[in-house]
C-alpha atoms as a PDB file:
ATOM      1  CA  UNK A   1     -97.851 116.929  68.759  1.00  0.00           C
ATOM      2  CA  UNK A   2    -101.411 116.581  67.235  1.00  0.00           C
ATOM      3  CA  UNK A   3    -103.830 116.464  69.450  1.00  0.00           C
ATOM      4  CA  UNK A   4    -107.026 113.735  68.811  1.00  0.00           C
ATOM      5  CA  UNK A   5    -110.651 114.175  70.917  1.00  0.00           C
ATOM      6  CA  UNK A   6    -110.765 110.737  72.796  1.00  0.00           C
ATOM      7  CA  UNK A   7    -114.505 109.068  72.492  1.00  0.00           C
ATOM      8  CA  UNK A   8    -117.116 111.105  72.472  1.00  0.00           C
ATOM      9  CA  UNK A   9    -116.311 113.628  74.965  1.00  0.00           C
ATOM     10  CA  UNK A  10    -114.641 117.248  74.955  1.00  0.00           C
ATOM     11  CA  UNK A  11    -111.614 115.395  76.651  1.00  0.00           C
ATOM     12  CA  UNK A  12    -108.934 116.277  73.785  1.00  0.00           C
ATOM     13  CA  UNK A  13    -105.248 115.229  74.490  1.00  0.00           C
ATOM     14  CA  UNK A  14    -101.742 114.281  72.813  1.00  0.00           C
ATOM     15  CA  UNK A  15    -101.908 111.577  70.406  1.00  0.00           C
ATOM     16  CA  UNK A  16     -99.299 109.769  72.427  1.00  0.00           C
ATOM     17  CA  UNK A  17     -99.716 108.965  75.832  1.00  0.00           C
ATOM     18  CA  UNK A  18     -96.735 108.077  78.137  1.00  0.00           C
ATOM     19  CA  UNK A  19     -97.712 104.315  79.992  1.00  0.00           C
ATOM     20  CA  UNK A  20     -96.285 105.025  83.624  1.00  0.00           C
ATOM     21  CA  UNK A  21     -96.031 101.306  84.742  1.00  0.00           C
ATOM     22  CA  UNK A  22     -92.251 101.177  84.978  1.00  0.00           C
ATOM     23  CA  UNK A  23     -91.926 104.647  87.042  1.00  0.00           C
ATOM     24  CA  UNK A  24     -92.009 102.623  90.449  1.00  0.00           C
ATOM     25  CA  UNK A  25     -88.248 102.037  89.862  1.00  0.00           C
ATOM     26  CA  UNK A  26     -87.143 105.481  88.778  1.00  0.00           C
ATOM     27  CA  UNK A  27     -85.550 108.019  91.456  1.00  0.00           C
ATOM     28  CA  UNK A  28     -87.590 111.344  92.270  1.00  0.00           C
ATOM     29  CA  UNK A  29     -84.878 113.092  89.951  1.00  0.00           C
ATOM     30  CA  UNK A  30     -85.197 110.637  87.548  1.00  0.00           C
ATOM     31  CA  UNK A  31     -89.065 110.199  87.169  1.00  0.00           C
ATOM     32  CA  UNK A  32     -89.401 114.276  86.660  1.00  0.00           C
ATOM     33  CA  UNK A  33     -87.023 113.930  83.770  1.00  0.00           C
ATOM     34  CA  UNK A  34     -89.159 111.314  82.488  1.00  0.00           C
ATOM     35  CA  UNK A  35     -92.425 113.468  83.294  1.00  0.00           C
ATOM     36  CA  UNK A  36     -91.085 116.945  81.649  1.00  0.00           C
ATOM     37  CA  UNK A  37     -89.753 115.825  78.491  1.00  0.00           C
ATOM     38  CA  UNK A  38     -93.006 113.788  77.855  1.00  0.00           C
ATOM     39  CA  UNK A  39     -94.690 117.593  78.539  1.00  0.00           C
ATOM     40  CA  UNK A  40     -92.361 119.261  76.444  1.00  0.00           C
ATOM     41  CA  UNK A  41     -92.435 117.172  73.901  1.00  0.00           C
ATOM     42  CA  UNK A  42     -96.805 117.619  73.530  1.00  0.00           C
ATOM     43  CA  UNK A  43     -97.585 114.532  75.440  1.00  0.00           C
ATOM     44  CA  UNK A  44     -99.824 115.911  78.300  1.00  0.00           C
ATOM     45  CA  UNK A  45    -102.058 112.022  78.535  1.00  0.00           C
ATOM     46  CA  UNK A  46    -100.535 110.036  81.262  1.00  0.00           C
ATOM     47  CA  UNK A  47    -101.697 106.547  81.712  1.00  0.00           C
ATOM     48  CA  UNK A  48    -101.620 104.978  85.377  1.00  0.00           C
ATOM     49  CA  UNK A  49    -102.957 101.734  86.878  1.00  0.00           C
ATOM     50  CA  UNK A  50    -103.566 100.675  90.637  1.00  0.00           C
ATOM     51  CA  UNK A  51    -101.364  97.850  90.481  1.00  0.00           C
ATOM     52  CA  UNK A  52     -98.798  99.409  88.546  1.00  0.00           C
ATOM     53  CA  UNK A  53     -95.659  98.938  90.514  1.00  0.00           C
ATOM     54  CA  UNK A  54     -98.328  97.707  94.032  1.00  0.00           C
ATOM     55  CA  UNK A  55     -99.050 101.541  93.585  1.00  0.00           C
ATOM     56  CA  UNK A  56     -96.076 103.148  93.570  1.00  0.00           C
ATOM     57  CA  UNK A  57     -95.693 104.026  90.150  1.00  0.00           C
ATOM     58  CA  UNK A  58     -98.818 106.845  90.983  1.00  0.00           C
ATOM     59  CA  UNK A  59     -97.099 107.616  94.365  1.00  0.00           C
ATOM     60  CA  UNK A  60     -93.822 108.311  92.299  1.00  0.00           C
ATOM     61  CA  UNK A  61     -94.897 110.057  89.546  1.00  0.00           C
ATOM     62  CA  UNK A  62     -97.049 112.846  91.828  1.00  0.00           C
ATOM     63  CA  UNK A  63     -93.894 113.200  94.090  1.00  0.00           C
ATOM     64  CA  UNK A  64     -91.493 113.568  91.331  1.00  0.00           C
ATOM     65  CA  UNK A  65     -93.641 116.769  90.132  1.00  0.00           C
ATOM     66  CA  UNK A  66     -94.405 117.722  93.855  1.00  0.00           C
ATOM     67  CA  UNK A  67     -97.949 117.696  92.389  1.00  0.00           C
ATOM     68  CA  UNK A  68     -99.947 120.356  92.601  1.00  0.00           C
ATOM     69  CA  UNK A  69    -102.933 122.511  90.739  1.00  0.00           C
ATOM     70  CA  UNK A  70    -101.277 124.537  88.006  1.00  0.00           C
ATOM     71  CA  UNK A  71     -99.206 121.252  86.583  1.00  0.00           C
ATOM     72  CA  UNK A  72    -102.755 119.708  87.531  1.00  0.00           C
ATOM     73  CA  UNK A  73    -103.913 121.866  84.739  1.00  0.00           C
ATOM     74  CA  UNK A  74    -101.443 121.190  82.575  1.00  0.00           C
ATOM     75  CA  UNK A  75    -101.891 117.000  82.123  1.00  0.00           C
ATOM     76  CA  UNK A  76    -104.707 114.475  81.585  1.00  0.00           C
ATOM     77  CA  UNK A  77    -104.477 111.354  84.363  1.00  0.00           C
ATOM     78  CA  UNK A  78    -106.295 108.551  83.791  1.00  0.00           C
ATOM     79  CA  UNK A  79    -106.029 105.154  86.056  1.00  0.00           C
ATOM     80  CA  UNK A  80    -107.071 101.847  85.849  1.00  0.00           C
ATOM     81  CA  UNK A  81    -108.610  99.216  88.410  1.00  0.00           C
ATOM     82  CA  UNK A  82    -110.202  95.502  88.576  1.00  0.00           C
ATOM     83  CA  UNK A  83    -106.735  93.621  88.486  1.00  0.00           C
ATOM     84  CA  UNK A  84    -105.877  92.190  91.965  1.00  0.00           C
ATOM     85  CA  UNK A  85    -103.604  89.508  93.414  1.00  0.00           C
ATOM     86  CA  UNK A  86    -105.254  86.235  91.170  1.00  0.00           C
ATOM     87  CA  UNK A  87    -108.339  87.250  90.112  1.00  0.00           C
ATOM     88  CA  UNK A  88    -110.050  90.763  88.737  1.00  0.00           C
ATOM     89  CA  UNK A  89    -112.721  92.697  90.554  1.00  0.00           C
ATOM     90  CA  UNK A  90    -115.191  94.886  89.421  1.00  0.00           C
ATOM     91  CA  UNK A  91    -117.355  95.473  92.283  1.00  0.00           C
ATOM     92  CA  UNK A  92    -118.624  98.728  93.691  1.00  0.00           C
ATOM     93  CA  UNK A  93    -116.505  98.693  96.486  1.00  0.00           C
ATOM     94  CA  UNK A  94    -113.558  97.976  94.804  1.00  0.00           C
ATOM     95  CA  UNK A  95    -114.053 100.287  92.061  1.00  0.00           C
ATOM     96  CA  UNK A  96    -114.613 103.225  94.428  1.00  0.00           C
ATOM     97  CA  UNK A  97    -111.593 102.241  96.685  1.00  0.00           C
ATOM     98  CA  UNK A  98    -109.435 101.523  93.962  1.00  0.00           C
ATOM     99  CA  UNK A  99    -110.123 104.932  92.769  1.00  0.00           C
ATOM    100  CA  UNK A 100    -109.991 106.577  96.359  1.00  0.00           C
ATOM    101  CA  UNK A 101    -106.232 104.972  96.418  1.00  0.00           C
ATOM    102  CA  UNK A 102    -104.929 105.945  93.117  1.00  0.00           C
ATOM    103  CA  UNK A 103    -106.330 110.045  94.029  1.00  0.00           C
ATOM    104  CA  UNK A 104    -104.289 109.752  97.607  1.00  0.00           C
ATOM    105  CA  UNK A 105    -101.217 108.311  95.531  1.00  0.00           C
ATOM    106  CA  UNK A 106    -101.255 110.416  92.380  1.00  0.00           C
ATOM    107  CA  UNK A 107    -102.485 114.005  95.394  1.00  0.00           C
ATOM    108  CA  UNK A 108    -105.554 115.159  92.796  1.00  0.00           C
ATOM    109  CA  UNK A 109    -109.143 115.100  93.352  1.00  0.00           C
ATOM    110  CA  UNK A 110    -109.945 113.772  90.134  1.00  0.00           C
ATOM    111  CA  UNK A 111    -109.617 111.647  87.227  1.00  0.00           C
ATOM    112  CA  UNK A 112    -109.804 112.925  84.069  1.00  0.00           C
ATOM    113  CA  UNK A 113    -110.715 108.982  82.793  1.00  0.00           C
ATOM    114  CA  UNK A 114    -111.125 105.614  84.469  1.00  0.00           C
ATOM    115  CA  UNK A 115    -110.408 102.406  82.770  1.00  0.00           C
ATOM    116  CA  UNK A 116    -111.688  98.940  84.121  1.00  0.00           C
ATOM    117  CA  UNK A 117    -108.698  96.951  83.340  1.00  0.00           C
ATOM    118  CA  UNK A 118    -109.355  93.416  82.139  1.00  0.00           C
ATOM    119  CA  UNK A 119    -112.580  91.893  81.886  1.00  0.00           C
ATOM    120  CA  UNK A 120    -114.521  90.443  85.120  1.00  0.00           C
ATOM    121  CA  UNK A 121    -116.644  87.191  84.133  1.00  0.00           C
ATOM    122  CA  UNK A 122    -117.966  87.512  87.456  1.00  0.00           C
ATOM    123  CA  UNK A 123    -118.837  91.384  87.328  1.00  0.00           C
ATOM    124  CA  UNK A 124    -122.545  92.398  88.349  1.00  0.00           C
ATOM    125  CA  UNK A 125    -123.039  95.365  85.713  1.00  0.00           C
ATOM    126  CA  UNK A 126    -125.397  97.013  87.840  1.00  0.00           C
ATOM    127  CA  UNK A 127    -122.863  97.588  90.412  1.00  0.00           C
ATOM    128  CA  UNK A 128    -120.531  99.120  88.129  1.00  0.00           C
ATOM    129  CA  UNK A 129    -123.341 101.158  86.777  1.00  0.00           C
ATOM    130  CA  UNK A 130    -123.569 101.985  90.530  1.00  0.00           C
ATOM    131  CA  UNK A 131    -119.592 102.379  91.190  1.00  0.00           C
ATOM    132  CA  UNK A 132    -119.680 104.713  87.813  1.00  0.00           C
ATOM    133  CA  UNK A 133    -122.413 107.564  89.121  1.00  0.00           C
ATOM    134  CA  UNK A 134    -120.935 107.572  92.648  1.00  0.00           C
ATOM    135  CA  UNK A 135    -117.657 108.469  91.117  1.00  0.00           C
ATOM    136  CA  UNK A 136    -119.129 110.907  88.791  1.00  0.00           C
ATOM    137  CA  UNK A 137    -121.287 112.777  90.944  1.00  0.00           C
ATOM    138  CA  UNK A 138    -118.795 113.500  93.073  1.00  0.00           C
ATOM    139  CA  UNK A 139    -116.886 114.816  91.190  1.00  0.00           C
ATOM    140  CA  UNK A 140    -113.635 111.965  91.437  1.00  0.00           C
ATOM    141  CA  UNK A 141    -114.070 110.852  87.987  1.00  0.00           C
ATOM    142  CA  UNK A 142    -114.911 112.713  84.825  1.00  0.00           C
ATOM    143  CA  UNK A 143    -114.715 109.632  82.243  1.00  0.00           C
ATOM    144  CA  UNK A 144    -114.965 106.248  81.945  1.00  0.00           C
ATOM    145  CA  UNK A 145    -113.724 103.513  80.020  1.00  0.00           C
ATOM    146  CA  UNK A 146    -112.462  99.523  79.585  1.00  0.00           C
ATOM    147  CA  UNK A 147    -109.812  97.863  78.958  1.00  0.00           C
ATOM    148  CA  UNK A 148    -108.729  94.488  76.850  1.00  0.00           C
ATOM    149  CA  UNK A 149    -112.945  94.119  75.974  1.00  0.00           C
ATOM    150  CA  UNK A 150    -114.571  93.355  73.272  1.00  0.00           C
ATOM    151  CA  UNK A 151    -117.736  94.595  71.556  1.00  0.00           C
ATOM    152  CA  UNK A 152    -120.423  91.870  73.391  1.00  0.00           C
ATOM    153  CA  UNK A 153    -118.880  93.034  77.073  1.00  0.00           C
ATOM    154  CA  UNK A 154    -118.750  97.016  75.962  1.00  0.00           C
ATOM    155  CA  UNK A 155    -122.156  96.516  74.924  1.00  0.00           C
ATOM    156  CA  UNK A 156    -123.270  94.795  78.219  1.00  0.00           C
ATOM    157  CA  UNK A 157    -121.966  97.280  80.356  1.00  0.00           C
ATOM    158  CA  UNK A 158    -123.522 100.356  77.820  1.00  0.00           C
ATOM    159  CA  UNK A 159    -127.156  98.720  78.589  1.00  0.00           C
ATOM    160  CA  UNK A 160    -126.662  99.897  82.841  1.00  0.00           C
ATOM    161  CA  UNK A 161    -124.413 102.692  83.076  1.00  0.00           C
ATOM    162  CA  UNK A 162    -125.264 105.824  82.052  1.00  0.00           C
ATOM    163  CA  UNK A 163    -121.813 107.430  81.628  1.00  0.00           C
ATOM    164  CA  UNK A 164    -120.442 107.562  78.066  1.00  0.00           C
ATOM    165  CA  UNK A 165    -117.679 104.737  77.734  1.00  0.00           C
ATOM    166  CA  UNK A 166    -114.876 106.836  75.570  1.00  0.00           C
ATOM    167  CA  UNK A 167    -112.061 104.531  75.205  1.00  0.00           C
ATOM    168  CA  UNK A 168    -110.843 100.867  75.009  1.00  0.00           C
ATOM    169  CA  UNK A 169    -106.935  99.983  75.505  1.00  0.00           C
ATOM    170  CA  UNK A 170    -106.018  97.008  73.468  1.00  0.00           C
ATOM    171  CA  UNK A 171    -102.648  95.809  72.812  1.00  0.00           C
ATOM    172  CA  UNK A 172    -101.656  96.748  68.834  1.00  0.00           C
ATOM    173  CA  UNK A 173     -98.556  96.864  66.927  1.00  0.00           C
ATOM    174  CA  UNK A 174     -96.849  95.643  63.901  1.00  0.00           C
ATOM    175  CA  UNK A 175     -96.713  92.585  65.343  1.00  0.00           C
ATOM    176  CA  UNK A 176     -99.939  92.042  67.070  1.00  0.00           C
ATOM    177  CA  UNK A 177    -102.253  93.155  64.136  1.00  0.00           C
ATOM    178  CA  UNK A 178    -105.120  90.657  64.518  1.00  0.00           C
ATOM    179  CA  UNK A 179    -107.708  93.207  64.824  1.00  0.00           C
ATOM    180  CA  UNK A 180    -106.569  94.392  61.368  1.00  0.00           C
ATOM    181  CA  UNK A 181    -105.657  90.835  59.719  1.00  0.00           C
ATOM    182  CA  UNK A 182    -109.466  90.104  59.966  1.00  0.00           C
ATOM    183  CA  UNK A 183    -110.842  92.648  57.889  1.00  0.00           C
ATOM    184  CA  UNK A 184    -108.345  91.684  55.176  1.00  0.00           C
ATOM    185  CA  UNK A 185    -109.147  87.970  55.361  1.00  0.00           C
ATOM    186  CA  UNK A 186    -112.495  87.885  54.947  1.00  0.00           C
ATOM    187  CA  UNK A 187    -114.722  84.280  53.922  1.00  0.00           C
ATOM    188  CA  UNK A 188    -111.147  83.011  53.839  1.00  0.00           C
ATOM    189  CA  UNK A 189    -110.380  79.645  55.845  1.00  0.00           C
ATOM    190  CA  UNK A 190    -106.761  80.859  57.111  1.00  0.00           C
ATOM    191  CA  UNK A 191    -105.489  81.707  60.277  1.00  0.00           C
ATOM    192  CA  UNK A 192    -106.210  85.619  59.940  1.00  0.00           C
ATOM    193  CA  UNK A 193    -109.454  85.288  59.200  1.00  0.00           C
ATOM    194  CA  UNK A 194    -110.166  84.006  62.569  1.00  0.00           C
ATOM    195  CA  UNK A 195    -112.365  86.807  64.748  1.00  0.00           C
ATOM    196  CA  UNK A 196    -110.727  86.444  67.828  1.00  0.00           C
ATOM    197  CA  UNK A 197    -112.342  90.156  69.302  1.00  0.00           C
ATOM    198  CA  UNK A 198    -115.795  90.204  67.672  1.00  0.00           C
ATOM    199  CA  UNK A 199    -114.524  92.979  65.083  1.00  0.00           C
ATOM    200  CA  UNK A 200    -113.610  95.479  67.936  1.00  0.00           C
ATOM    201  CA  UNK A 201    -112.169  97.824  65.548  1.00  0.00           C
ATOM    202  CA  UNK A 202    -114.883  98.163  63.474  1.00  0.00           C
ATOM    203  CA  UNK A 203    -116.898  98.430  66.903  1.00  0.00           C
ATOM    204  CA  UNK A 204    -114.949 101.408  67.819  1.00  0.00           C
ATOM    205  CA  UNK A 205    -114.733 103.259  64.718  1.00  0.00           C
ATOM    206  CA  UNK A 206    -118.831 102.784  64.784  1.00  0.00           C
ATOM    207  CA  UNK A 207    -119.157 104.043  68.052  1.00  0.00           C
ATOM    208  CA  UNK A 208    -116.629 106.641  68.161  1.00  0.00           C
ATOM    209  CA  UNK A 209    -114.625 104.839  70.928  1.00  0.00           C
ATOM    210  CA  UNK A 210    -110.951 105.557  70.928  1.00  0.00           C
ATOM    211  CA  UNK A 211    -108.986 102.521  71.069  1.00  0.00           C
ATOM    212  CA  UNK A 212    -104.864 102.888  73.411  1.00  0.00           C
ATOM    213  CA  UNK A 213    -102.579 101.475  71.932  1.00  0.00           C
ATOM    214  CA  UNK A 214    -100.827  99.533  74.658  1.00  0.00           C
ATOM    215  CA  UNK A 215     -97.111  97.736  73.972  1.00  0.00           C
ATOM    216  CA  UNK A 216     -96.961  99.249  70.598  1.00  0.00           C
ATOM    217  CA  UNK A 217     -92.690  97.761  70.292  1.00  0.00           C
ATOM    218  CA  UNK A 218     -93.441  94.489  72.049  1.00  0.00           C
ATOM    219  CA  UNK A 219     -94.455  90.853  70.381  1.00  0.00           C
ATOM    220  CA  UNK A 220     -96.361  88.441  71.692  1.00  0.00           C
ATOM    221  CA  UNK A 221     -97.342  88.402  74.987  1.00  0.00           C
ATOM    222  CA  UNK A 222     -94.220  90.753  76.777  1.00  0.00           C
ATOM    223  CA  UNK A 223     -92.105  88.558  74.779  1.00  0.00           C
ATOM    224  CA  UNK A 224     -89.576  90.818  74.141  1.00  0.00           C
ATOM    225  CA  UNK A 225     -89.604  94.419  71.751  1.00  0.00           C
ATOM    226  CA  UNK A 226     -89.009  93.483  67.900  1.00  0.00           C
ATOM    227  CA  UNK A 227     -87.256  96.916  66.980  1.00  0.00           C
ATOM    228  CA  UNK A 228     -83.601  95.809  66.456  1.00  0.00           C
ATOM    229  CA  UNK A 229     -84.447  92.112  67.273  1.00  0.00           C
ATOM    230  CA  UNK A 230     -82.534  89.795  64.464  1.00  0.00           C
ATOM    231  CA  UNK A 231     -85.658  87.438  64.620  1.00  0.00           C
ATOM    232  CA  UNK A 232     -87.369  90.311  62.567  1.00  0.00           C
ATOM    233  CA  UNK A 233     -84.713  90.653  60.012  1.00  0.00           C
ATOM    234  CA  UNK A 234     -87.230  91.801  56.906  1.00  0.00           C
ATOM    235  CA  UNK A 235     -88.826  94.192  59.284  1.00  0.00           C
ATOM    236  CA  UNK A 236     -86.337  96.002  60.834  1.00  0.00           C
ATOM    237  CA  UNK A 237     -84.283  96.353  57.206  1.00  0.00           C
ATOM    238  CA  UNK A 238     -87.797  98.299  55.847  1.00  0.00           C
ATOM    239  CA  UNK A 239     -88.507 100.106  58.887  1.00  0.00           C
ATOM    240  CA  UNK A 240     -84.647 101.691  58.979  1.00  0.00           C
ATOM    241  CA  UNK A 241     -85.289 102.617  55.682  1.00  0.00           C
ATOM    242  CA  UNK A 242     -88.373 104.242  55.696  1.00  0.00           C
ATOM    243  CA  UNK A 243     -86.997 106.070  59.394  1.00  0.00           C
ATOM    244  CA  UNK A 244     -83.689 107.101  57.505  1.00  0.00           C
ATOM    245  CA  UNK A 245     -85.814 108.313  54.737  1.00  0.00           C
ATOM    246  CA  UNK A 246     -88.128 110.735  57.276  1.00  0.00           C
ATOM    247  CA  UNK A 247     -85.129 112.089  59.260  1.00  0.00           C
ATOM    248  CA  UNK A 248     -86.669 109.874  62.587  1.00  0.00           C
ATOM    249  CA  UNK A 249     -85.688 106.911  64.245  1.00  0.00           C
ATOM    250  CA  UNK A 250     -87.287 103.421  64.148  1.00  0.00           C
ATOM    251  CA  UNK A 251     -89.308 103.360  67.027  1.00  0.00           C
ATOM    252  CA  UNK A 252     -90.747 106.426  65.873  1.00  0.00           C
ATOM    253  CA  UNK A 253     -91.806 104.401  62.652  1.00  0.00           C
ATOM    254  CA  UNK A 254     -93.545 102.262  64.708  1.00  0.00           C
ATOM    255  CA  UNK A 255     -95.824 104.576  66.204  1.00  0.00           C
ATOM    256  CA  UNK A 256     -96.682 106.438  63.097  1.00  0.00           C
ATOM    257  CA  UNK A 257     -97.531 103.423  61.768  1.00  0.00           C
ATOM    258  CA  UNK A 258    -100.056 103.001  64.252  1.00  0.00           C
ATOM    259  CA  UNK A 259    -100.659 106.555  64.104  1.00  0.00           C
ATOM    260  CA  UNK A 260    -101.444 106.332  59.931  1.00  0.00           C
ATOM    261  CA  UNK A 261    -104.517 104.544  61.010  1.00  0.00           C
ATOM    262  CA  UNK A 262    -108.035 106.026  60.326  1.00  0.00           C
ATOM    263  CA  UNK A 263    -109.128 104.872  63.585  1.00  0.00           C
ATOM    264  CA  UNK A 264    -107.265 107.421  65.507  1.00  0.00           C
ATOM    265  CA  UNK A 265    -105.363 105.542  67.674  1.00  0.00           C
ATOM    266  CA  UNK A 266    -103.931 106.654  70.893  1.00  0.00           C
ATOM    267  CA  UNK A 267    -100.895 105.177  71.573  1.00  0.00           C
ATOM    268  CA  UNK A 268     -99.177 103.969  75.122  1.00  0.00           C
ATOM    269  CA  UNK A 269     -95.731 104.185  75.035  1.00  0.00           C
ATOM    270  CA  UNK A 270     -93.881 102.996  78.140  1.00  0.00           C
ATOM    271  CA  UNK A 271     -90.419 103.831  77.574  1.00  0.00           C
ATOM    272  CA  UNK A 272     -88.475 105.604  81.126  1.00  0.00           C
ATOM    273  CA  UNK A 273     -85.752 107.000  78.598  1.00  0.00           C
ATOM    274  CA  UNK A 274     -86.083 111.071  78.214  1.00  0.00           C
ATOM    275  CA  UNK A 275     -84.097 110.627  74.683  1.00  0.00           C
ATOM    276  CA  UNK A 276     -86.425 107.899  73.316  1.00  0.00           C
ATOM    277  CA  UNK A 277     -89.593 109.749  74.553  1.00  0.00           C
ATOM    278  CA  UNK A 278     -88.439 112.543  73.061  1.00  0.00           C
ATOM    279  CA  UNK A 279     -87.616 110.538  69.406  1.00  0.00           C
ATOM    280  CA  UNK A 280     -91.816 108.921  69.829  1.00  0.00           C
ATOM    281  CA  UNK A 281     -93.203 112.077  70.135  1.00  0.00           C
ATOM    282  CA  UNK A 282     -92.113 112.567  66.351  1.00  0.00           C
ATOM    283  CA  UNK A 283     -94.043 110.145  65.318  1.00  0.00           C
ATOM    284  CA  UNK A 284     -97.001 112.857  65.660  1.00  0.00           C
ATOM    285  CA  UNK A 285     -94.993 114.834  62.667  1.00  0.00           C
ATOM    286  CA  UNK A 286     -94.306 111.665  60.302  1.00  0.00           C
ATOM    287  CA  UNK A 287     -97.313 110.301  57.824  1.00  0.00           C
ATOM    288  CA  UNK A 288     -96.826 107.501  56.409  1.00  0.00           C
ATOM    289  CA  UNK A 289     -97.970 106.892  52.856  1.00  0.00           C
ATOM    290  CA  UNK A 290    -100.316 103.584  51.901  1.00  0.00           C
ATOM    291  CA  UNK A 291     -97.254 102.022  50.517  1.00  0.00           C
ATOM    292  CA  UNK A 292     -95.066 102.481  53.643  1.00  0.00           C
ATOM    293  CA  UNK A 293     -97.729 101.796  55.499  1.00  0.00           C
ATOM    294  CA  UNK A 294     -98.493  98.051  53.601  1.00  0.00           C
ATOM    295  CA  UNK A 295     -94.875  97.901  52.980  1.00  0.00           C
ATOM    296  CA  UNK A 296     -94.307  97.380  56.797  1.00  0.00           C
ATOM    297  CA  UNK A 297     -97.274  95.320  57.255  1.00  0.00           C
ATOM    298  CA  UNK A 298     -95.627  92.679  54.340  1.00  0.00           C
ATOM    299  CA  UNK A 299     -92.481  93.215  56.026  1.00  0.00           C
ATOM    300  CA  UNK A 300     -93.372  91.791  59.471  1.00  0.00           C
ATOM    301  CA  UNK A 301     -94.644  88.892  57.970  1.00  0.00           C
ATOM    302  CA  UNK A 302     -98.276  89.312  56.685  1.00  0.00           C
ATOM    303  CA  UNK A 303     -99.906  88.086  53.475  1.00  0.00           C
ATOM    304  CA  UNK A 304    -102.209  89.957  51.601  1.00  0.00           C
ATOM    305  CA  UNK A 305    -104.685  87.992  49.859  1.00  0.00           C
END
């Protein structure tokens, strides 16, 4: 598994991460399955959220290891706040509470990274700025990061905190590409020329900011996975091909086309299935050539001009 530096930080970790949002329904037995084949297979990042499951995706995942501090050692946590029941919150006392919760659930002291999860329009950035050193100094959180922002909000919150801000987890797949669709549609009057995220991956390259790759199999909005989907005919017919020709399976085509990116992607894979986390994690060992690469892009319906 290769192993990427995430931001600007010392914080290295697997190039995969494993998205724990479905673990709530898994059995104790079940969920360490799920949790030891991701380790085994070089994916030591695991990516939680306070409202995953009401909370009980983090209570399940730290019971199904019987957490404690030599697998502590072993993984990379980070956990999200700021969603709540119809509207998002980003003040200080949420922040800190959110964060006391998710160390209770998950039975660590820390956080190896923080992520506020959708934007707050109402957010005071001061507070978070406030929220942010509280955490840090003692010792709770050791990184910080958003979620689903783009460059004008990042850059707002950069001007009052004082903490680095080392990743950003967007959705991005084959078929959610608009960050990409931009650059290649440029002065042109189509629909992928529109800037619908203020050039956020340029933004993070020029920053050093690692963007997650969240939903990397779904399209749309959780509208369903495309992999094996006959509405994606031309897509699924190249990426079998290009899977049968590396020895892998498609979903692991998927990723490492994510993965072929010069941004250095860090991708969120969600899957509760042992045998399909262990077919992702060779995505780390496939590269993709340019021509596979725009060969899949063409293939799931794209134009280049």
């Amino acid at each position: 598994m290769k192993r990427i530096t995430i931001g600007n930080s010392a914080l290295t970790a697997s190039e995969i991460s494993l998205g724990c949002m479905r673990m709530a329904d898994l059995s104790k037995e079940d969920a360490n399955k799920v949790i030891n084949t991701a380790l085994e297979n070089g994916i030591d990042f695991f990516d939680h959220a306070d409202i995953y499951g009401g909370g009980k995706s983090e209570e399940v995942f730290a019971d199904a290891i019987d957490m404690n501090a030599t697998i502590r050692e072993k993984m990379i946590l980070q956990s999200k706040c700021g969603i709540r029941q119809g509207f998002f919150d980003f003040s200080k006392e949420h922040i800190i509470s959110s964060v006391e919760g998710s160390l209770k659930r998950l039975k660590t002291d820390y956080l190896d990274t923080l992520l506020l999860h959708r934007p707050d329009t109402l957010f005071e950035p001061k507070e978070v700025a406030a929220a942010f050193t509280e955490l840090e100094k003692s010792g709770k959180v050791r990184h910080f990061g958003v979620s689903n922002q783009n460059p004008g909000q990042i850059e707002l919150l950069k001007k009052y905190v004082d903490q680095e801000l080392i990743a950003n987890q967007l959705q991005f797949s084959i078929m959610h590409t608009g960050m990409i669709d931009t650059g290649f549609n440029v002065n042109m009057t189509i629909d992928p020329s529109l800037d619908r995220d203020g050039g956020i991956l340029e933004y993070s390259r020029l920053n050093n900011m690692t963007i997650q790759a969240w939903s990397p199999f779904q399209y749309g909005f959780f509208e369903g996975v495309f992999l094996d989907n006959d509405k994606f005919p031309e897509l699924n017919k190249t990426i079998d091909k290009i899977a049968a020709d590396k020895g892998v399976t498609n979903s692991a085509i998927a990723v490492a086309w994510i993965q072929r990116h010069p941004a250095s992607f860090q991708t969120v894979v969600g899957t509760m299935n042992p045998g399909r986390i262990a077919d992702i994690a060779k995505a780390s060992d496939v590269t993709l050539s340019r021509e596979e690469w725009y060969e899949i892009y063409r293939a799931a319906g794209n134009q280049l001009p």
